[in-house]
Protein backbone atom coordinates (compact mmCIF):
# COMPACT_ATOMS: atom_id res chain seq x y z
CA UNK A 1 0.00 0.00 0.00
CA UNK A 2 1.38 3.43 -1.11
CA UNK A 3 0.01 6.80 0.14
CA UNK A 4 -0.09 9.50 -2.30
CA UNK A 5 -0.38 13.15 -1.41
CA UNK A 6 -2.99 15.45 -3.26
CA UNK A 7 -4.79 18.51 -2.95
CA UNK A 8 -8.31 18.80 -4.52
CA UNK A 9 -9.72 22.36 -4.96
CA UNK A 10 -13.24 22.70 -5.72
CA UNK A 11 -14.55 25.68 -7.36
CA UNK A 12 -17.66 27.93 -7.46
CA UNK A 13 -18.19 31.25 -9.45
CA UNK A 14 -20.39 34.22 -9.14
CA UNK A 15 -19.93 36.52 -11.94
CA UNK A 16 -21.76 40.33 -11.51
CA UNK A 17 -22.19 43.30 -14.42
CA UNK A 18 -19.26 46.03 -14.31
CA UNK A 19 -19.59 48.81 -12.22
CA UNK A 20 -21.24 46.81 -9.15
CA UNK A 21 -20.17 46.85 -5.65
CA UNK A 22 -19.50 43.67 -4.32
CA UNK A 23 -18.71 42.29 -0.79
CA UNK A 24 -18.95 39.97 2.03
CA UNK A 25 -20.80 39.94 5.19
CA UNK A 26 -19.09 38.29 8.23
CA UNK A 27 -18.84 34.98 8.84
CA UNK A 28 -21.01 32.93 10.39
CA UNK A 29 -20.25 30.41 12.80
CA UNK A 30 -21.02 27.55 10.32
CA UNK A 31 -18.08 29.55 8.33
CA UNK A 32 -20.66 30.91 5.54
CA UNK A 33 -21.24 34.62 4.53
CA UNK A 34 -23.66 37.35 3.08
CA UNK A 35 -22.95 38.69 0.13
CA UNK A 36 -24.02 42.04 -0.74
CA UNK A 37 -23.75 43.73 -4.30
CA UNK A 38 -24.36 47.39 -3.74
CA UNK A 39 -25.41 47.26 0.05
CA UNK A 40 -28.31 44.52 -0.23
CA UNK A 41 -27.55 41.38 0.74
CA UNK A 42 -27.40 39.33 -2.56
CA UNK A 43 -26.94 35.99 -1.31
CA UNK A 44 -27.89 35.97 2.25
CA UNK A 45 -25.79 32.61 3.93
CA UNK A 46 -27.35 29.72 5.16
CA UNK A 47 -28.56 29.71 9.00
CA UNK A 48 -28.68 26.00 9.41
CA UNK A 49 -25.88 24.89 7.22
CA UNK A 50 -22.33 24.92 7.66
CA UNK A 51 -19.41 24.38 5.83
CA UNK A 52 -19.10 20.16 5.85
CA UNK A 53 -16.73 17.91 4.56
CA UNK A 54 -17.74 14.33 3.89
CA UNK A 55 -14.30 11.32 4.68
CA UNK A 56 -15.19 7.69 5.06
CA UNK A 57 -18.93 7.85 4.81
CA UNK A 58 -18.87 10.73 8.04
CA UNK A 59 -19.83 14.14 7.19
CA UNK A 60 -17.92 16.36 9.83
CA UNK A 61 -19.77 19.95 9.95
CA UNK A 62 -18.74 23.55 10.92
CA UNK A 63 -22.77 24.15 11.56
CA UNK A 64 -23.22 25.02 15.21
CA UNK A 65 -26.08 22.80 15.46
CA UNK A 66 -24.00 19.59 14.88
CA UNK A 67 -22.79 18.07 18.17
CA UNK A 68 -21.07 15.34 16.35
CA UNK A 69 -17.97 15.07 14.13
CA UNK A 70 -17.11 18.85 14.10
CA UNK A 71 -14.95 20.82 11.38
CA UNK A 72 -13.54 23.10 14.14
CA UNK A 73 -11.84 26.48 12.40
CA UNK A 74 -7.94 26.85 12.83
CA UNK A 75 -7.40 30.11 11.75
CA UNK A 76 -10.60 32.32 11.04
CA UNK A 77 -11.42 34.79 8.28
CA UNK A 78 -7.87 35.72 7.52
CA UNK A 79 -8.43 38.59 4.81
CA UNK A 80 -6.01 39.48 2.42
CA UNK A 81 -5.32 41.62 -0.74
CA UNK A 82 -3.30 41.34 -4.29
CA UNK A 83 -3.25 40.97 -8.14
CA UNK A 84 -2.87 38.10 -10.15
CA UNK A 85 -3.77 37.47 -13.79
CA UNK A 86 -7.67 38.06 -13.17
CA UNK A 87 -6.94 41.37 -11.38
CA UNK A 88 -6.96 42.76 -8.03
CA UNK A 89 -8.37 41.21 -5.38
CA UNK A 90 -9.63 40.83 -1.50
CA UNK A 91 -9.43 37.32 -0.25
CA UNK A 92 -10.80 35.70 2.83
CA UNK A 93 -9.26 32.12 4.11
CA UNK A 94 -10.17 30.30 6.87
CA UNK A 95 -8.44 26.87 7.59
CA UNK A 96 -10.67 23.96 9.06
CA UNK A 97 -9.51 20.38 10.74
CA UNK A 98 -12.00 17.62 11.12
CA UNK A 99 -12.06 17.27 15.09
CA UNK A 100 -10.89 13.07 15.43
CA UNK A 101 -9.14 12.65 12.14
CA UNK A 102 -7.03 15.86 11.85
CA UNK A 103 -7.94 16.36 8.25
CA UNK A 104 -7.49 20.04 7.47
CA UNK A 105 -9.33 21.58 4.90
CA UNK A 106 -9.14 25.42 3.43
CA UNK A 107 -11.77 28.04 2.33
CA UNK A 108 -11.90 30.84 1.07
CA UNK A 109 -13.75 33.44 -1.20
CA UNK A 110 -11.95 35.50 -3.29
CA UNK A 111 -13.37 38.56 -4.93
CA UNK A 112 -12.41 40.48 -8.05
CA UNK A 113 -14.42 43.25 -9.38
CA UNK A 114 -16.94 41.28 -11.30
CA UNK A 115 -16.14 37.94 -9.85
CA UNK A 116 -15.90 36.09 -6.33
CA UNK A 117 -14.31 32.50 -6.38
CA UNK A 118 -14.80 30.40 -3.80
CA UNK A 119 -12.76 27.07 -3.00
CA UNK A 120 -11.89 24.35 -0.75
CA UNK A 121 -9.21 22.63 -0.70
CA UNK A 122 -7.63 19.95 0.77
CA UNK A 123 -3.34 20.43 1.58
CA UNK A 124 -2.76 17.07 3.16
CA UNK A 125 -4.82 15.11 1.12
CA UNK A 126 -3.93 11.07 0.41
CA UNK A 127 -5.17 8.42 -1.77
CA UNK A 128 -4.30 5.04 -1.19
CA UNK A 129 -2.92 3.14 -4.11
């Protein structure tokens, strides 16, 4: 049996019309957020559902309402700013590790001007071959 490191990014995309105002609320304890285009909330986040990753048929949750297998945050709503080839941007990051296995997991939403991106992804990732 050989263990093979990955990471696995899954990817969602909002795209708005130029000349909007885009942002996010804070986060919720379940790790989601409101997102507002011009002051209104948009989007407003889920108040029963929290960010969840599934691992051996157990789906650990970040949803305060989930006593069991928790995805406890390790480092909350870290925001940050730059460029890259899509422009500049405001991202926020929080890093997540399932509370018995230790599997960390990473979020975050990054928003451009027209465009938020939000992933997950998985840094210590293994498949067993």
């Amino acid at each position: 049996m050989n263990l093979v490191q990955f990471t696995c990014i899954a990817l969602f995309l909002l795209h708005f019309s130029n000349g909007l105002n885009i942002t996010l609320g804070s986060q919720t304890a379940g790790g989601n957020y409101d997102i507002y285009v011009n002051g209104e909330i948009y989007f407003p986040a889920s108040d029963t559902k929290g960010v969840s990753i599934h691992h051996n048929g157990i789906v650990y949750s970040a949803s305060p309402e989930d006593n069991n297998n928790f995805l406890k945050p390790m480092q909350r709503d870290v925001i940050s700013q730059g460029v890259d080839n899509q422009g500049s941007f405001i991202k926020h990051t929080t890093k997540w590790l399932t509370e018995d296995t230790n599997i960390p997991m990473t979020t975050s939403a990054t928003i451009y001007d027209t465009t938020i991106v939000f992933t997950q992804s998985f840094p210590k990732g293994t498949v067993e071959i």
